[in-house]
Protein backbone atom coordinates (compact mmCIF):
# COMPACT_ATOMS: atom_id res chain seq x y z
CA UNK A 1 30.59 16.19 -10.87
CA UNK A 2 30.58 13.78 -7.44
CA UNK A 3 29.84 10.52 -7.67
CA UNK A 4 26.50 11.10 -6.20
CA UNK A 5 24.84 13.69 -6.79
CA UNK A 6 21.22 14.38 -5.69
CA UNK A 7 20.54 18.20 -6.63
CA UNK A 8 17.01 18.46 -7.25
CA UNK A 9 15.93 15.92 -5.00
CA UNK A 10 14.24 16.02 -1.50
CA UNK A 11 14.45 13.91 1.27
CA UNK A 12 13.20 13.06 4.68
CA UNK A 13 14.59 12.40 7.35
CA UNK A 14 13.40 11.72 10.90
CA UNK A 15 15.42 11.62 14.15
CA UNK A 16 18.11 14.21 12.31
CA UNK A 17 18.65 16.25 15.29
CA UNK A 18 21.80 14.48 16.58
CA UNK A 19 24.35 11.01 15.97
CA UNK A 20 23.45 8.99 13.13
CA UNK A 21 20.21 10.94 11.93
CA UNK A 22 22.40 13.89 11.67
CA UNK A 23 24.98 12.57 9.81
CA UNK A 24 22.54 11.18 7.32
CA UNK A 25 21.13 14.63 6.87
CA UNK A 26 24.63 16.36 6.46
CA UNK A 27 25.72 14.09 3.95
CA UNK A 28 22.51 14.01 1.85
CA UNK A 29 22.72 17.79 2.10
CA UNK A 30 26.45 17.59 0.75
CA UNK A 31 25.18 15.36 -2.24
CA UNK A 32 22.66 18.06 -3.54
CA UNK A 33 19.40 17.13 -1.78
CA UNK A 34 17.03 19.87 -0.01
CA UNK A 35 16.15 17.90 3.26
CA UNK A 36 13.01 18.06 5.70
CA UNK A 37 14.38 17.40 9.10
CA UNK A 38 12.23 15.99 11.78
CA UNK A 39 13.21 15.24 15.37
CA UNK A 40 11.07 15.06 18.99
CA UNK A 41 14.00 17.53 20.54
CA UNK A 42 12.98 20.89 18.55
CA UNK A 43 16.51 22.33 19.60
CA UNK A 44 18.79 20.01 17.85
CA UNK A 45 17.05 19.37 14.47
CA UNK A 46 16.75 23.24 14.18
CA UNK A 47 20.63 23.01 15.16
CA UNK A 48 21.41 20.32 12.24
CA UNK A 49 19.40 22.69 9.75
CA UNK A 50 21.68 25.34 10.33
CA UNK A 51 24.64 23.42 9.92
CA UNK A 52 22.91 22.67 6.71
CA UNK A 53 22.15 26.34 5.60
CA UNK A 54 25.53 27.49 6.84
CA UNK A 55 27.33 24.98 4.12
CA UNK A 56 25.33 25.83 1.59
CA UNK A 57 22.60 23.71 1.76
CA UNK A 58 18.57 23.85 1.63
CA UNK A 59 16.86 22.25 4.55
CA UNK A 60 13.56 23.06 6.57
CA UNK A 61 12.67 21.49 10.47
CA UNK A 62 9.33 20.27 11.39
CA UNK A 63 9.87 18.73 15.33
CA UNK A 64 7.38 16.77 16.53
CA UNK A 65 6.27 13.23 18.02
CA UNK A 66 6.30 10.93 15.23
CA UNK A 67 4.00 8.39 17.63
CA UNK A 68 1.38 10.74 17.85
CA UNK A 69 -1.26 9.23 14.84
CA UNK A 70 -2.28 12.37 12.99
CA UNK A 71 1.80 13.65 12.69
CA UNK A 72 3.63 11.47 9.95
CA UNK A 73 0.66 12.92 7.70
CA UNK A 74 1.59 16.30 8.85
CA UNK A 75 4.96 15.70 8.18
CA UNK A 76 4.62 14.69 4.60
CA UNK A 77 2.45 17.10 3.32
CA UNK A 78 4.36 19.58 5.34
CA UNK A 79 7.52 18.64 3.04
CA UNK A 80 5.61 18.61 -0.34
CA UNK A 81 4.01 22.08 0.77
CA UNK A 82 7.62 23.01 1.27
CA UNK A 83 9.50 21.76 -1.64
CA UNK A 84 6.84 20.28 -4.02
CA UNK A 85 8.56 16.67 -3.86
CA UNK A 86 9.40 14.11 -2.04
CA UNK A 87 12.03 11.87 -3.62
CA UNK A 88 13.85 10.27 -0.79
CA UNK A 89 12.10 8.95 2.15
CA UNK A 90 14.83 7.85 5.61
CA UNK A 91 12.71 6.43 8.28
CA UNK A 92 15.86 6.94 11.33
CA UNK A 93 14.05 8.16 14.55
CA UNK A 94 14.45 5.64 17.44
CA UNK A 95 15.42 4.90 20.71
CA UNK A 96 16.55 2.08 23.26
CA UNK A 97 13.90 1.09 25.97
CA UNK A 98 15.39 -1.84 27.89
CA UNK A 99 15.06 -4.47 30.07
CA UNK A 100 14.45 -8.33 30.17
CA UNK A 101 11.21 -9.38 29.72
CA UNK A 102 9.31 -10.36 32.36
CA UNK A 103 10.86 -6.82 33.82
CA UNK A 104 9.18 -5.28 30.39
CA UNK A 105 5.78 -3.37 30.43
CA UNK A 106 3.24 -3.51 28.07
CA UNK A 107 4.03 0.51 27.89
CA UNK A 108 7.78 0.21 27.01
CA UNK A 109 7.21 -2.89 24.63
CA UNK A 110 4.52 -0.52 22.39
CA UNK A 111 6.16 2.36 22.80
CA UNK A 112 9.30 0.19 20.91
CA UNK A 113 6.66 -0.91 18.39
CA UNK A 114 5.53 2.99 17.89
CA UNK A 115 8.80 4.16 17.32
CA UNK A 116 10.51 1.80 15.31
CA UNK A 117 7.58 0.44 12.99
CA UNK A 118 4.11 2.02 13.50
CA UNK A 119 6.12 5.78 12.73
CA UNK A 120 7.65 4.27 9.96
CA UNK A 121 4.66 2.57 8.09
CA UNK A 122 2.54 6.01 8.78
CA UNK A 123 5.12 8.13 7.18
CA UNK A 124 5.44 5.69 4.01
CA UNK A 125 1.26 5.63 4.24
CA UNK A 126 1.13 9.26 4.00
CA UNK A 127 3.41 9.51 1.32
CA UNK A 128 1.77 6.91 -0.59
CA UNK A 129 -0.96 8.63 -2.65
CA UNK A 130 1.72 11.36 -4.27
CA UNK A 131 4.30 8.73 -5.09
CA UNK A 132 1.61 6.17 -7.10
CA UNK A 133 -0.02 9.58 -8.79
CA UNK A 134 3.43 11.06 -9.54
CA UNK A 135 5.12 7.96 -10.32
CA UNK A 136 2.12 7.15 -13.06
CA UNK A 137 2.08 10.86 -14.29
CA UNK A 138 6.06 9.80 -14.81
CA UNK A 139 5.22 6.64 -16.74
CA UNK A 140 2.54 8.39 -19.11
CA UNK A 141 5.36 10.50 -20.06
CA UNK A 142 7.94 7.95 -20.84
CA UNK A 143 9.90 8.95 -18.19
CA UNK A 144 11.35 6.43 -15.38
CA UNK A 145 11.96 8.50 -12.09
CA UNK A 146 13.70 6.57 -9.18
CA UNK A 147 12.50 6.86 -5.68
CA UNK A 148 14.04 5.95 -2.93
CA UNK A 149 13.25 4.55 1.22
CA UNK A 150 15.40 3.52 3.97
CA UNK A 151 14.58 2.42 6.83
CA UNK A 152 16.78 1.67 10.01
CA UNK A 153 17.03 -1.74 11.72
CA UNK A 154 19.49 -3.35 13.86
CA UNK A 155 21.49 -6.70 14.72
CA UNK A 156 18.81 -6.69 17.58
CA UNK A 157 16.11 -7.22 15.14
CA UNK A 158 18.29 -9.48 13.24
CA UNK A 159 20.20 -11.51 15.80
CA UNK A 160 18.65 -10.66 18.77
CA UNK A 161 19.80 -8.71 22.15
CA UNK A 162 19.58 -9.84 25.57
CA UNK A 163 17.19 -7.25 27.25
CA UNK A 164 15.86 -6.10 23.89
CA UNK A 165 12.32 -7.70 23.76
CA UNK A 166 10.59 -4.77 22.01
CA UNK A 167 13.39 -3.11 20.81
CA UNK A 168 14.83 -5.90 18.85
CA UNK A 169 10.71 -6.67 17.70
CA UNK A 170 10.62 -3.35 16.24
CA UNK A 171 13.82 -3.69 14.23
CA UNK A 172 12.85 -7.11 13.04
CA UNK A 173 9.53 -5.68 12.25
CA UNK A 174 10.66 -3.20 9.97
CA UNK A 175 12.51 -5.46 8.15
CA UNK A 176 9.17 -7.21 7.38
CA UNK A 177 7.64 -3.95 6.06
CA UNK A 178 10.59 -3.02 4.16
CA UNK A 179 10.23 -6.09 1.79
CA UNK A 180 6.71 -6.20 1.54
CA UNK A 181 6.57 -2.15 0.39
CA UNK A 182 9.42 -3.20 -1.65
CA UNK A 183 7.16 -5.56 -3.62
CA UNK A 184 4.15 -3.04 -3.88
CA UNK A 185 6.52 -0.38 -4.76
CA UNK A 186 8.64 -1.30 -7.50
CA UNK A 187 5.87 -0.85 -9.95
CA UNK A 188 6.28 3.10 -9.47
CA UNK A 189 10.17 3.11 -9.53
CA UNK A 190 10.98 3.15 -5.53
CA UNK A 191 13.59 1.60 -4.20
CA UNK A 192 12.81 0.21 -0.98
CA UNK A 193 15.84 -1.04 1.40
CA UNK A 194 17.32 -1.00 5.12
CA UNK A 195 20.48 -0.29 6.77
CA UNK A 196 21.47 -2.86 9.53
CA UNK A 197 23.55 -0.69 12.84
CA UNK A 198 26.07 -2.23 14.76
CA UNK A 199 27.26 -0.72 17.55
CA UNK A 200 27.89 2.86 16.79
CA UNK A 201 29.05 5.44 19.22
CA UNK A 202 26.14 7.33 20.03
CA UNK A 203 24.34 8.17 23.14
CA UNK A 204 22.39 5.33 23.31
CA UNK A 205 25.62 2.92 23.16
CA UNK A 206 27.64 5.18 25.79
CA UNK A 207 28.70 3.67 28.80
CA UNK A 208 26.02 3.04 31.19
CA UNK A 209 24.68 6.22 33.33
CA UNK A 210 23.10 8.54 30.22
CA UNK A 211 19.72 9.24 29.72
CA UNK A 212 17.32 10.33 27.82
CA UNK A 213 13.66 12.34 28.17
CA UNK A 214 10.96 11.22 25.83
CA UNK A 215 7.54 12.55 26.34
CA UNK A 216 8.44 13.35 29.75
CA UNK A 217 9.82 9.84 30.42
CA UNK A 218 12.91 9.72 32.09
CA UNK A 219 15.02 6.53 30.08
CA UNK A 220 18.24 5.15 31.30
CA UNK A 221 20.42 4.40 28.22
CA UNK A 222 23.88 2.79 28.03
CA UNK A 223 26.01 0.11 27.76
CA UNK A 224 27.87 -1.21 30.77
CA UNK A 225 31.61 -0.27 29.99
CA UNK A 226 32.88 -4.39 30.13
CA UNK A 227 30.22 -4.91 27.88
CA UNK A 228 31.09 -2.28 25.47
CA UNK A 229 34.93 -3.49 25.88
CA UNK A 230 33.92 -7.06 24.96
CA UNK A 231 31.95 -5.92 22.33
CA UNK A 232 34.84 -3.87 20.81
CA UNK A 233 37.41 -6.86 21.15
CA UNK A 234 34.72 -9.19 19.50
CA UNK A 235 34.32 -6.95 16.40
CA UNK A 236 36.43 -8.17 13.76
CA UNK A 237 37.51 -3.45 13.31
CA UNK A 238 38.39 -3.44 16.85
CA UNK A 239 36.01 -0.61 17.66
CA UNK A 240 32.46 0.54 17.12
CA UNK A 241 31.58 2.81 14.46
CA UNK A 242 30.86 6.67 13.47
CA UNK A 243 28.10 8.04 12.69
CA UNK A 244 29.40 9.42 9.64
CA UNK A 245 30.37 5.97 8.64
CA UNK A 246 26.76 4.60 9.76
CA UNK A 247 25.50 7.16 7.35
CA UNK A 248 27.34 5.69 4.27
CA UNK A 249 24.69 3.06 3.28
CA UNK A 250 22.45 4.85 3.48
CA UNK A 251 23.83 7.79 1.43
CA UNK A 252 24.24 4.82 -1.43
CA UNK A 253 21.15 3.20 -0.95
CA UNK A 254 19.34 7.09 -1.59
CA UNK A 255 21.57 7.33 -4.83
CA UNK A 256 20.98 5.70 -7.78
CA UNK A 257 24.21 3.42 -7.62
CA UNK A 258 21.05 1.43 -5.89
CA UNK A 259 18.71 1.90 -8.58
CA UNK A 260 18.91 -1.99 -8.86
CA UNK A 261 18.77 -2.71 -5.51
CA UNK A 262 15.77 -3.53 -3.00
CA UNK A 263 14.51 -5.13 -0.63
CA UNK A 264 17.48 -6.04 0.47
CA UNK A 265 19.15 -5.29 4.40
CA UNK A 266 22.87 -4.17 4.44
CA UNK A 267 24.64 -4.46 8.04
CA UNK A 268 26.94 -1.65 8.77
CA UNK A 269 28.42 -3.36 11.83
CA UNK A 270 32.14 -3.62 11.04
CA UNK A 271 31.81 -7.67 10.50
CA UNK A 272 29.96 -8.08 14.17
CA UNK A 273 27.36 -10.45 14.45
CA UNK A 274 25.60 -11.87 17.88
């Protein structure tokens, strides 16, 4: 038997169409789990769901715009309509908007906040009602079933990022709501947590020219390349990290070798601290 194994558990995971997301999915898949996959770009979380099925795997795609209000409830009961559970709960899906901040409109600075903590806290809202109800059933019972949520933050949100005024907000934000639903949680058996990025290679930390189309917004992303080579020397690894490495805590915080653990934030940043 693996170390961890999660057969006859689901999970969620939004932004699983490509980099880190993906990788989180794949290796949640690996462990046993049957996985909803959301992402904004229908073509690539339909892509990571085959990968999925071709391996052996269970998984089922529902794209869509995790900003828009009336979705993350879609979303959830989509996956209990689909599998009947919902054990595992990754709140991934995000992007870089930057710029310094008195170059910073109120757009891009909400549409950081949207992304990174409003999605979040209306996915965990929607999913709230069936985990208190099934936890309790669970209790009444005698039996103690573990739960699990992770959500993404940063360094930005942690140590802060030149150019990252609602970027690095978000981030910290989330931070704030993962210990608080950690708190209201633990009384039905969820583990509530966050995973801490670095700088991992993904298209949003590729050197400077790439972008990326959200909602019909055309977004510069990148990293100047002297940056990114001073950022690399700086890091105590010498490099930046996978995504399949990015996805490790977060495989262990959604297994129950962190059935002990939560409300904590674990950096995955190969020592690197701004």
């Amino acid at each position: 038997m693996p170390l961890i194994d999660l057969k006859g558990r689901t999970a969620l995971v939004t932004g699983a169409g490509r980099g880190i997301g993906r990788a989180i999915a794949l290796q949640l898949a690996q462990a046993g789990a049957s996985l909803m996959l959301n992402d904004l770009d229908r073509e690539v979380v339909f892509e990571t769901g085959m990968l999925i099925d071709q391996a052996g795997g269970n998984a089922k795609a529902l794209p869509g715009d995790l900003t828009k209000p009336d979705f993350p409830e879609k979303l959830v009961s989509g996956t209990l309509t689909a599998f009947g559970s919902l054990d595992i709960v990754v709140n991934n899906a995000g992007y870089t908007w930057d710029n310094v901040i008195q170059k910073t409109t109120d757009e891009q600075f909400q549409a950081m906040l949207d992304i990174h903590l409003v999605a979040p806290f209306r996915v965990l809202r929607a999913a709230s009602n069936w985990i208190r109800e099934t936890a309790k059933k669970e209790q009444s019972e005698g039996r103690r079933v573990m739960r699990k949520v992770v959500n993404i933050t940063s360094i930005s949100g942690i140590d802060g990022i030149a150019g990252q005024a609602g970027y690095g907000s978000g981030k910290a934000g989330i931070i704030g709501l993962t210990k608080v639903i950690a708190k209201e949680w633990g009384r039905y058996n969820v583990n509530v947590n966050a995973v801490g990025f670095g700088f991992i290679e993904t298209r949003l930390t590729q050197a400077l020219g790439g972008e990326i189309d959200v909602q019909g917004r055309k977004i510069k992303v990148g990293v100047q390349e002297a940056v990114r080579e001073t950022l690399r020397a700086q890091n105590p690894l010498g490099r930046f990290g996978t995504p399949e490495e990015a996805a490790g805590p977060v495989l262990f915080f959604c297994s129950p070798l962190s059935d002990y653990v939560t409300g904590e934030v674990l950096l995955c940043s190969g020592g690197s601290r701004l």
